[in-house]
Protein backbone atom coordinates (compact mmCIF):
# COMPACT_ATOMS: atom_id res chain seq x y z
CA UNK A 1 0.00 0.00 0.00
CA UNK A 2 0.80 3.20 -0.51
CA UNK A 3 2.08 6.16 2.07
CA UNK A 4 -1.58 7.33 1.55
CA UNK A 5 -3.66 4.54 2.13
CA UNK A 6 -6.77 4.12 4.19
CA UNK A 7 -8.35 1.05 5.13
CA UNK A 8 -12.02 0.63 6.39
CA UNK A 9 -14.66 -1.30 7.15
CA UNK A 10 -18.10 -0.80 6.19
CA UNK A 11 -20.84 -2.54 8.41
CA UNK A 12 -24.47 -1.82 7.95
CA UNK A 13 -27.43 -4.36 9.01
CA UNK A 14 -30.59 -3.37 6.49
CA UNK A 15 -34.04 -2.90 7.98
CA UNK A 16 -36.81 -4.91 7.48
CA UNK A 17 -38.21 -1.99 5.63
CA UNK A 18 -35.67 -2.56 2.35
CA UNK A 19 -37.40 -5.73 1.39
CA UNK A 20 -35.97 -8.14 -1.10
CA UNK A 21 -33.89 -5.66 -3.31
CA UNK A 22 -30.88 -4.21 -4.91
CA UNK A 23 -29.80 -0.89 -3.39
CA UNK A 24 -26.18 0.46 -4.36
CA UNK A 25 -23.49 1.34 -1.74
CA UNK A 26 -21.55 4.28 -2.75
CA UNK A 27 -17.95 5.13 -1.01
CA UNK A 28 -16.24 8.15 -2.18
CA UNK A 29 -12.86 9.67 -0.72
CA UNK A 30 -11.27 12.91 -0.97
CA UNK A 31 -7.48 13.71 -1.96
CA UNK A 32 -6.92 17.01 -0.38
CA UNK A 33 -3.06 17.16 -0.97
CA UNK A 34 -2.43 20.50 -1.57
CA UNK A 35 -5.94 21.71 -0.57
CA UNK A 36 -6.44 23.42 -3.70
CA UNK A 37 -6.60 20.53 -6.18
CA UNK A 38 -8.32 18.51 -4.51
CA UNK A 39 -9.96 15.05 -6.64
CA UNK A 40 -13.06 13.08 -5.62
CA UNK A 41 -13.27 10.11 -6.04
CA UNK A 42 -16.12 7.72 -6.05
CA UNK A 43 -16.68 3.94 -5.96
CA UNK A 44 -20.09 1.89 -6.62
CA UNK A 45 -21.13 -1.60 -4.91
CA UNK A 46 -23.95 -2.82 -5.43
CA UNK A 47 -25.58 -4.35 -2.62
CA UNK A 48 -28.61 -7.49 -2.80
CA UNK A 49 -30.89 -7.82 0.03
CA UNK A 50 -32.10 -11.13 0.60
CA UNK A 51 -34.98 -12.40 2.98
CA UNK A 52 -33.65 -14.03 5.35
CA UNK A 53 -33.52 -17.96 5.65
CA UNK A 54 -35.91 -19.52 8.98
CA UNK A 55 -35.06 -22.20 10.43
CA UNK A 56 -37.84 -24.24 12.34
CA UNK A 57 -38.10 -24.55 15.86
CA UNK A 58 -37.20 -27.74 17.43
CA UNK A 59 -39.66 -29.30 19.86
CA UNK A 60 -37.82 -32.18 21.68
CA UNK A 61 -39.97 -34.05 24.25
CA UNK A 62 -38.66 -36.11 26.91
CA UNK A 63 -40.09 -39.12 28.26
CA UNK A 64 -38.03 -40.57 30.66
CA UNK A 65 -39.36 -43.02 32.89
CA UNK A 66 -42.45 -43.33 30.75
CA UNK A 67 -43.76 -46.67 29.28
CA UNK A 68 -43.39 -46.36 25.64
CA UNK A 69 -44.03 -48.81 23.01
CA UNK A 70 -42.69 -46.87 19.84
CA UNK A 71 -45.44 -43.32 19.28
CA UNK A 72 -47.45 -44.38 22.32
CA UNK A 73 -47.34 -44.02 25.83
CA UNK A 74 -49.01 -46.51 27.70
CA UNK A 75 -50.44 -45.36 30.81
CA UNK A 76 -53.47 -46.61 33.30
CA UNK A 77 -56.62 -44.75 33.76
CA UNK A 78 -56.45 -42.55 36.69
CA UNK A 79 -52.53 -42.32 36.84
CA UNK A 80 -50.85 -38.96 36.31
CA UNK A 81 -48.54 -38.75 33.10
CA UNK A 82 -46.22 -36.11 33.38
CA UNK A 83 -43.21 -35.52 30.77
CA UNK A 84 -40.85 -32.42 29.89
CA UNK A 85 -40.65 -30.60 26.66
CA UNK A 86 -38.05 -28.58 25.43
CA UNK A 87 -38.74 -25.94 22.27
CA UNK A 88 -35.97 -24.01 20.79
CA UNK A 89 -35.13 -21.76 17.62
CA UNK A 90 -31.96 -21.62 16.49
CA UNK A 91 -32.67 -18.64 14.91
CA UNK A 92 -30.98 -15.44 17.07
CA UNK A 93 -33.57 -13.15 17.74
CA UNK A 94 -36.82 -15.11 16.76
CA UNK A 95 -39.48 -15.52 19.67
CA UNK A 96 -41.37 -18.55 20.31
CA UNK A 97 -45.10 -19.39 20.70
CA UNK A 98 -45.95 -22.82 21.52
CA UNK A 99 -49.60 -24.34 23.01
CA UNK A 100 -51.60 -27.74 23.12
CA UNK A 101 -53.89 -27.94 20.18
CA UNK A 102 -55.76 -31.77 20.46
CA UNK A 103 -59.11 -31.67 22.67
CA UNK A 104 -57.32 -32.86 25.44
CA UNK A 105 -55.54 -29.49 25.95
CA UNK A 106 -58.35 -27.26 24.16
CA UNK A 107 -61.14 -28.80 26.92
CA UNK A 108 -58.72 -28.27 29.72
CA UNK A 109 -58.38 -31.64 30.79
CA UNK A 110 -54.23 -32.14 29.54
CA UNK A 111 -52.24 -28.70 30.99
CA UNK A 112 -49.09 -27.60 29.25
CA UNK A 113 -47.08 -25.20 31.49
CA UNK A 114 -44.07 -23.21 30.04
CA UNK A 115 -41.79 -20.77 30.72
CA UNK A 116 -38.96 -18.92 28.49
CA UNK A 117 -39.90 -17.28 24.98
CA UNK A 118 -36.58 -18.95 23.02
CA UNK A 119 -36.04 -21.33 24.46
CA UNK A 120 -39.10 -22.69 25.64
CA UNK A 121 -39.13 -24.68 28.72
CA UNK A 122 -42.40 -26.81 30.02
CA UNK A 123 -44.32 -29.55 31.29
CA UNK A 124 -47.44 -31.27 29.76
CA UNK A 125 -49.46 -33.35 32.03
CA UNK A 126 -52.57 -35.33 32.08
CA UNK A 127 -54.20 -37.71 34.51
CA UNK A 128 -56.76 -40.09 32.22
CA UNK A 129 -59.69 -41.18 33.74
CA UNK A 130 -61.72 -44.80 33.91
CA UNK A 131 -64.21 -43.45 31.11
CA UNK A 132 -60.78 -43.29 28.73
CA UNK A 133 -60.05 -46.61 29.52
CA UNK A 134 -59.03 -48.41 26.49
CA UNK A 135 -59.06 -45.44 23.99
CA UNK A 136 -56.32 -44.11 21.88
CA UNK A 137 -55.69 -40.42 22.05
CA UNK A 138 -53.19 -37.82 20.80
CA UNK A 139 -51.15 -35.20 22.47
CA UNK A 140 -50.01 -32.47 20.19
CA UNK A 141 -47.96 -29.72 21.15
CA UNK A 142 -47.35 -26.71 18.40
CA UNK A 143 -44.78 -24.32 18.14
CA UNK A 144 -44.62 -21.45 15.93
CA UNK A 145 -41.44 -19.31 15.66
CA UNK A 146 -41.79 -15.07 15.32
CA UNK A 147 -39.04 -12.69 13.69
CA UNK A 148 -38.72 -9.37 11.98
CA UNK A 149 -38.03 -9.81 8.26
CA UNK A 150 -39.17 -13.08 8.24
CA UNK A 151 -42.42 -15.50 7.71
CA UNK A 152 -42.65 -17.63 10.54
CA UNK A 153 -42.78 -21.46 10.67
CA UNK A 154 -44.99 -23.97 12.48
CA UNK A 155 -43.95 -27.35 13.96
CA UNK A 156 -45.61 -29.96 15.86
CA UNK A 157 -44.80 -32.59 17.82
CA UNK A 158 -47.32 -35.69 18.52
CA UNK A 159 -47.18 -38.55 20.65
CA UNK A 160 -50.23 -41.01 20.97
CA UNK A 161 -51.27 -41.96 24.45
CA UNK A 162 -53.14 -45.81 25.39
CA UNK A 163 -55.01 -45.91 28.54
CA UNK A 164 -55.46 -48.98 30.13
CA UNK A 165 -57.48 -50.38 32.87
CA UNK A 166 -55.69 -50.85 36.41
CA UNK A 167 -54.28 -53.90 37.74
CA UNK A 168 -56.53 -54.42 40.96
């Protein structure tokens, strides 16, 4: 480089306003070396805005210590099931939504407790009584992830619950 060099760095984050576009980026500098000729000079880049790329959230359930026999949980009528649920967006910045949407949840009867916006943190319980015994019935948890600039994503997670009668 020469005696006269200057090295920069140009950092600029677009709004959400600009959109999907092509906007151009124009540096200019000023050789004052005698400051009476002095020369301009000007330089053009050309800059593409993209939408940014979501990623989904990530519902991961856990159900340790539960009977499981592959989507199902097997539990006996009048027994409280109980498991943990984690929900994260790997997406910096994005916010997190997530609530029970089967009948089980919707009539108040299943409860799904949470805390955190990203990550989400919660517990989803249910106690099935004798009048399920023998029934099949679903458990789905939906998350929906939230960002400027960005159209949001929903992902659920569904595992199938078996009620049995109780040994005497």
């Amino acid at each position: 480089p020469s005696p006269n060099t200057i090295n920069g760095q140009v950092c600029w984050e677009p709004s959400c306003s600009y959109g999907v576009q092509t906007i151009p980026l124009i540096i200019g500098g000023r050789d004052v070396g005698d400051c009476v000729n002095f020369a301009d000079v000007f330089d053009t880049v050309w800059v593409r805005i993209l939408e940014p790329v979501n990623t989904p959230p990530v519902i991961t359930p856990d159900y340790t210590g539960l009977t499981l026999n592959g989507d199902t949980i097997i539990v006996d009528a009048n027994e409280q099931l109980c498991y943990d649920v984690t929900i994260d967006d790997p997406d910096i910045g994005d916010s997190l939504i997530a609530v029970g949407i089967t009948p089980l949840f919707l009539n108040g009867d299943a409860t799904f407790t949470q805390t955190g916006t990203n990550p989400i943190t919660g517990t989803i319980c249910w106690t099935p009584s004798c009048s399920n015994e023998g029934q099949l019935l679903p458990l789905v948890i939906q998350a929906s992830d939230f960002s400027p600039c960005k159209s949001g994503t929903n992902v659920q997670s569904t595992i199938f619950v078996r009620v049995e009668t109780p040994d005497n």
